[in-house]
N, C-alpha and C. Protein backbone atom coordinates (compact mmCIF):
# COMPACT_ATOMS: atom_id res chain seq x y z
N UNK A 1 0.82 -1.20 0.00
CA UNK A 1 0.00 0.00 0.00
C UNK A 1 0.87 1.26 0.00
N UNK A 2 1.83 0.94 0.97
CA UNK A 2 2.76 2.90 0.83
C UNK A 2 3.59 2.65 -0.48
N UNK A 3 3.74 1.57 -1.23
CA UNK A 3 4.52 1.75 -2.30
C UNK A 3 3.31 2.57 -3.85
N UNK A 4 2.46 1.61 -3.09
CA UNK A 4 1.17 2.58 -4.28
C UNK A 4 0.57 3.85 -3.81
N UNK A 5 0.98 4.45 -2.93
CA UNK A 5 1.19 5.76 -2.24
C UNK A 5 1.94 6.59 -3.23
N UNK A 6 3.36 6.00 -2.97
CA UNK A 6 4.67 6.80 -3.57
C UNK A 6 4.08 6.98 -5.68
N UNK A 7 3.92 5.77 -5.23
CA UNK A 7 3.55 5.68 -7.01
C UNK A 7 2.63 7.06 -7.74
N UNK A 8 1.72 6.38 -6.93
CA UNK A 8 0.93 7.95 -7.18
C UNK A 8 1.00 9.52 -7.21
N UNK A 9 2.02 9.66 -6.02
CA UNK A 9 2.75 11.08 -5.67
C UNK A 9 3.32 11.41 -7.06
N UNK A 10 4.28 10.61 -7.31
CA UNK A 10 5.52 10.39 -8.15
C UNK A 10 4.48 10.84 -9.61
N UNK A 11 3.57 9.89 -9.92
CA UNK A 11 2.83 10.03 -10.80
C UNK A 11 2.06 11.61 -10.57
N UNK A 12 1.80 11.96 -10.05
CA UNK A 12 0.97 13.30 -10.16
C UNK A 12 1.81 14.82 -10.39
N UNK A 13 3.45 14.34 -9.77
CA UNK A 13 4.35 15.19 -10.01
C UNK A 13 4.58 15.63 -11.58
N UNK A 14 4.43 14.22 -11.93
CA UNK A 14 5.28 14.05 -13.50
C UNK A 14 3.99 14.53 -14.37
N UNK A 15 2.16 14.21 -13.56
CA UNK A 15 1.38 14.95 -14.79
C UNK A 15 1.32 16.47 -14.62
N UNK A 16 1.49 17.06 -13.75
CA UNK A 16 1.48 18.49 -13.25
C UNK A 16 2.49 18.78 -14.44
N UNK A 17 3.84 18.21 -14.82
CA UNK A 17 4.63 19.39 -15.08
C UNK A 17 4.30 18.71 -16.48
N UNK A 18 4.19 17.38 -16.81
CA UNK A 18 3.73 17.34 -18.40
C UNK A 18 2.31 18.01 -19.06
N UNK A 19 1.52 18.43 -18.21
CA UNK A 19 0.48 19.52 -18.44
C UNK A 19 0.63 20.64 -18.85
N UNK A 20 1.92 20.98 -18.21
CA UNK A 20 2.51 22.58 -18.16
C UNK A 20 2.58 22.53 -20.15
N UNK A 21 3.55 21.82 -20.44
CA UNK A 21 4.58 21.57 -21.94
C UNK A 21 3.39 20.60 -22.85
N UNK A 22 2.82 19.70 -22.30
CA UNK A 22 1.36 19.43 -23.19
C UNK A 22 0.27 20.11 -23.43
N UNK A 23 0.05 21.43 -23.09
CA UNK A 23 -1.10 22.30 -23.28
C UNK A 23 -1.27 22.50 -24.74
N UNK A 24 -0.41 23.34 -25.18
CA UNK A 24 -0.53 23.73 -26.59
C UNK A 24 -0.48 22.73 -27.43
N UNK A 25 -0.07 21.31 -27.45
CA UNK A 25 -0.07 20.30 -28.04
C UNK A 25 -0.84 20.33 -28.49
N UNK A 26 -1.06 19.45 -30.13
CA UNK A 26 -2.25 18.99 -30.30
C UNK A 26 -2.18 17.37 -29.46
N UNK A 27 -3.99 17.09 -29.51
CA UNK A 27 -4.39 15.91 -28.84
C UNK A 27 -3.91 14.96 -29.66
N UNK A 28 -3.33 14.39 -30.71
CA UNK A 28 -3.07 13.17 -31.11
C UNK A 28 -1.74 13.31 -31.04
N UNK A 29 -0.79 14.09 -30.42
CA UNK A 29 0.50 14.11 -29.86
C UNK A 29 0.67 13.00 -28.86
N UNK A 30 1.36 12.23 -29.30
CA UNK A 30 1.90 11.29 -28.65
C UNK A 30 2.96 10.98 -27.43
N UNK A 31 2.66 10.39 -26.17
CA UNK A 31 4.05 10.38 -25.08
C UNK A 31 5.04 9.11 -24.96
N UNK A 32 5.56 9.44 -25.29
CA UNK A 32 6.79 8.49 -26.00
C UNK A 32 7.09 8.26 -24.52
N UNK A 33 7.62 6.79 -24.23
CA UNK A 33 8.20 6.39 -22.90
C UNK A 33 9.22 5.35 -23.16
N UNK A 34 10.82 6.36 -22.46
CA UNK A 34 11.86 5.71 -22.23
C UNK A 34 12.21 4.99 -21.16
N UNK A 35 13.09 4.23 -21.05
CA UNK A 35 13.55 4.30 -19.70
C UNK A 35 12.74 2.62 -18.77
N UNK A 36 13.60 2.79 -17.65
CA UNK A 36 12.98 1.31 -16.60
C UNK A 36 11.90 1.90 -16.18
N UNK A 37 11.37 3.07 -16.45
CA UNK A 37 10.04 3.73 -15.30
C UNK A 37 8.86 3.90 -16.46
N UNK A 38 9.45 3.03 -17.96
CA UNK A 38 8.09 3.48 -18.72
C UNK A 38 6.45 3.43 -18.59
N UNK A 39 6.41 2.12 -17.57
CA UNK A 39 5.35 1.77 -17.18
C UNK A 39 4.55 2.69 -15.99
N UNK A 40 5.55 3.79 -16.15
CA UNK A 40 4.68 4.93 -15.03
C UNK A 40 4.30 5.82 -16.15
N UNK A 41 4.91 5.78 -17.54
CA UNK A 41 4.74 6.88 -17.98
C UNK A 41 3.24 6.56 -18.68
N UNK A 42 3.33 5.31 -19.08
CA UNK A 42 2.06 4.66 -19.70
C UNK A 42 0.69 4.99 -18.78
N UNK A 43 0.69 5.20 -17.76
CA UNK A 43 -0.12 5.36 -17.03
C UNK A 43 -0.10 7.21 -16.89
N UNK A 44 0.97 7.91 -17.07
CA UNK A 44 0.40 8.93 -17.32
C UNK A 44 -0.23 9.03 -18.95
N UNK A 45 0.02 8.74 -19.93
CA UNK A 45 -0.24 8.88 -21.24
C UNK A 45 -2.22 8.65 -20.91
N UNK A 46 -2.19 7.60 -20.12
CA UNK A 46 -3.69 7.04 -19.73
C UNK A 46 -4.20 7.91 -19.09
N UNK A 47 -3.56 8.76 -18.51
CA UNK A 47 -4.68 9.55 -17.45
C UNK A 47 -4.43 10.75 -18.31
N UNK A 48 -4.13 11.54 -18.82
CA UNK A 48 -3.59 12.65 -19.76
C UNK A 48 -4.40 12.25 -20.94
N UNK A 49 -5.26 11.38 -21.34
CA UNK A 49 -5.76 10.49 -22.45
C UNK A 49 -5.44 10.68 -23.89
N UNK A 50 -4.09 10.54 -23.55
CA UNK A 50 -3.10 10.20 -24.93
C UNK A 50 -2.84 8.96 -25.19
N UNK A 51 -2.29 8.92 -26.40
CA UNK A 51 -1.82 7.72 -27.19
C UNK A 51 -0.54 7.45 -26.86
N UNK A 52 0.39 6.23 -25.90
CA UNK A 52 1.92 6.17 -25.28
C UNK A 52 2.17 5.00 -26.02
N UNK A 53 3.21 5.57 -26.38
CA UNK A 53 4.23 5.36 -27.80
C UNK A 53 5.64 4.32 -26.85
N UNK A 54 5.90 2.75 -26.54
CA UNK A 54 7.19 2.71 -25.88
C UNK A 54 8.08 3.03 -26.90
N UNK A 55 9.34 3.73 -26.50
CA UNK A 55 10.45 4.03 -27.52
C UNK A 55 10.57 2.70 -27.83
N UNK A 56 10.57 1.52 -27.40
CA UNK A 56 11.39 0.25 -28.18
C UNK A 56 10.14 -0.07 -29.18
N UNK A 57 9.37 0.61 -29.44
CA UNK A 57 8.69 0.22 -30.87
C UNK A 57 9.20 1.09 -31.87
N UNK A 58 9.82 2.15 -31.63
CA UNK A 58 10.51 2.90 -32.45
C UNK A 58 12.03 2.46 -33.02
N UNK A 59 12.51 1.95 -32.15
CA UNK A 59 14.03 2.10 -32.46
C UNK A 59 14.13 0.66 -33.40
N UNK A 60 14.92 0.88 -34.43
CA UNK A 60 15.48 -0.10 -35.33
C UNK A 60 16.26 -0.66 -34.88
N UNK A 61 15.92 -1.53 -34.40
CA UNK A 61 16.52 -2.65 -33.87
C UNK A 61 16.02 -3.85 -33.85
N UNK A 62 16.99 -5.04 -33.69
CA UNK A 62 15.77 -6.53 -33.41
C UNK A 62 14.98 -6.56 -32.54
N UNK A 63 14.20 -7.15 -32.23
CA UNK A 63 13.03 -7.54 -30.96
C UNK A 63 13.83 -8.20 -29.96
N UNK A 64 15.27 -8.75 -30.08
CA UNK A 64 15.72 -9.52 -28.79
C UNK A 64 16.49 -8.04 -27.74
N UNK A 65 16.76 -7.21 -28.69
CA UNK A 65 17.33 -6.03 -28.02
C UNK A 65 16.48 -4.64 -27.88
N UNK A 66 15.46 -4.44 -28.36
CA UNK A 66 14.78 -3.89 -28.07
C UNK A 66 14.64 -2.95 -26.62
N UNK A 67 13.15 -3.62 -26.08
CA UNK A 67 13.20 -3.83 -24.76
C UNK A 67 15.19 -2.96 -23.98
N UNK A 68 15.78 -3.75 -24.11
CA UNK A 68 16.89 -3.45 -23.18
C UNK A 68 17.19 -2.09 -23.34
N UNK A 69 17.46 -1.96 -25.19
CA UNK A 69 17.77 -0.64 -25.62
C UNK A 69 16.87 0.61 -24.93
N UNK A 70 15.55 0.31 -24.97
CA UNK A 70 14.41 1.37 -24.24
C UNK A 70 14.91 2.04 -23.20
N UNK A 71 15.22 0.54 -22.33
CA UNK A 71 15.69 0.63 -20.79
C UNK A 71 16.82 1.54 -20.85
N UNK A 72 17.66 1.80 -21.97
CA UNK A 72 19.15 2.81 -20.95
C UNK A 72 18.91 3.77 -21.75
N UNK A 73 18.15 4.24 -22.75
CA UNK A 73 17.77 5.08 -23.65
C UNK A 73 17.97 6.46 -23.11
N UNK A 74 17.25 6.82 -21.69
CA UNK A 74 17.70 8.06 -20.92
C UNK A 74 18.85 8.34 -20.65
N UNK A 75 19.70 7.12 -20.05
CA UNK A 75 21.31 7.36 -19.97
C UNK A 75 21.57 7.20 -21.22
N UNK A 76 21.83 6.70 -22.06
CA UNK A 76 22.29 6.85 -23.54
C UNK A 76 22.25 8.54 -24.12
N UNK A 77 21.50 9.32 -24.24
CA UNK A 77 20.77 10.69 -24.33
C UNK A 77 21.96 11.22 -23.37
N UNK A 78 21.86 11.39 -22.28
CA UNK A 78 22.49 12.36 -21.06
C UNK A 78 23.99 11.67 -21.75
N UNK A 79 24.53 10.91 -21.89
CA UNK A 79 25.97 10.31 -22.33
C UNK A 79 26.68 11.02 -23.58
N UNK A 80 25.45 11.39 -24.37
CA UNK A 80 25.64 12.08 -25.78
C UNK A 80 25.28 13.12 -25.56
N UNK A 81 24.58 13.90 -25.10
CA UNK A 81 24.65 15.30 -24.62
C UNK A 81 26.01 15.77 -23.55
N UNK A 82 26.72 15.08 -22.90
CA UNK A 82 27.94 15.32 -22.41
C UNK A 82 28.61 15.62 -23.27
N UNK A 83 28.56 14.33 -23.97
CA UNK A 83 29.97 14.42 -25.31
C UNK A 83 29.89 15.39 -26.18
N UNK A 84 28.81 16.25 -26.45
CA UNK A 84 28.46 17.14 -27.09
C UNK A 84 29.41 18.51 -26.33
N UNK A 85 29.33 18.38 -24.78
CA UNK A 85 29.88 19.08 -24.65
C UNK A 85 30.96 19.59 -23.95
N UNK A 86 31.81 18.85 -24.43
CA UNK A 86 33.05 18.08 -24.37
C UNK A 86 34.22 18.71 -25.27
């Protein structure tokens, strides 16, 4: 129960500020979800009543690597934005 507490907090943080930057959107704008926490984001896409996109349906890649690739996709990003500025 306090972990579906936190969940929720966590979750209401992340729709507050994706409300802020989704306003002007149009509605068939899609929320793409990276990362080991996608399955929180899916649940905001659901309550925000958008269409959630996981990045590993995007990325060209096989289906055995997929999945994994999703998972470090945020660190991958922050790794190449360093090197950028570097």
């Amino acid at each position: 129960e306090v972990a579906r507490w936190f969940s929720e907090q966590q979750l209401r943080k992340i729709h507050d500020a994706a409300s802020l930057v989704a306003g002007p959107m149009a509605r068939d704008v899609p929320i793409v979800g990276a990362g080991t926490g996608r399955w929180q984001i899916r649940r905001l896409a659901k309550r925000m009543q958008r269409r959630f996109v996981d990045f590993a349906e995007i990325i060209p890649a096989g289906d055995a690597v997929r999945g994994e690739a999703s998972s470090v996709a945020p660190a991958s990003a922050v790794a190449l934005l360093a090197g950028f500025q570097l």
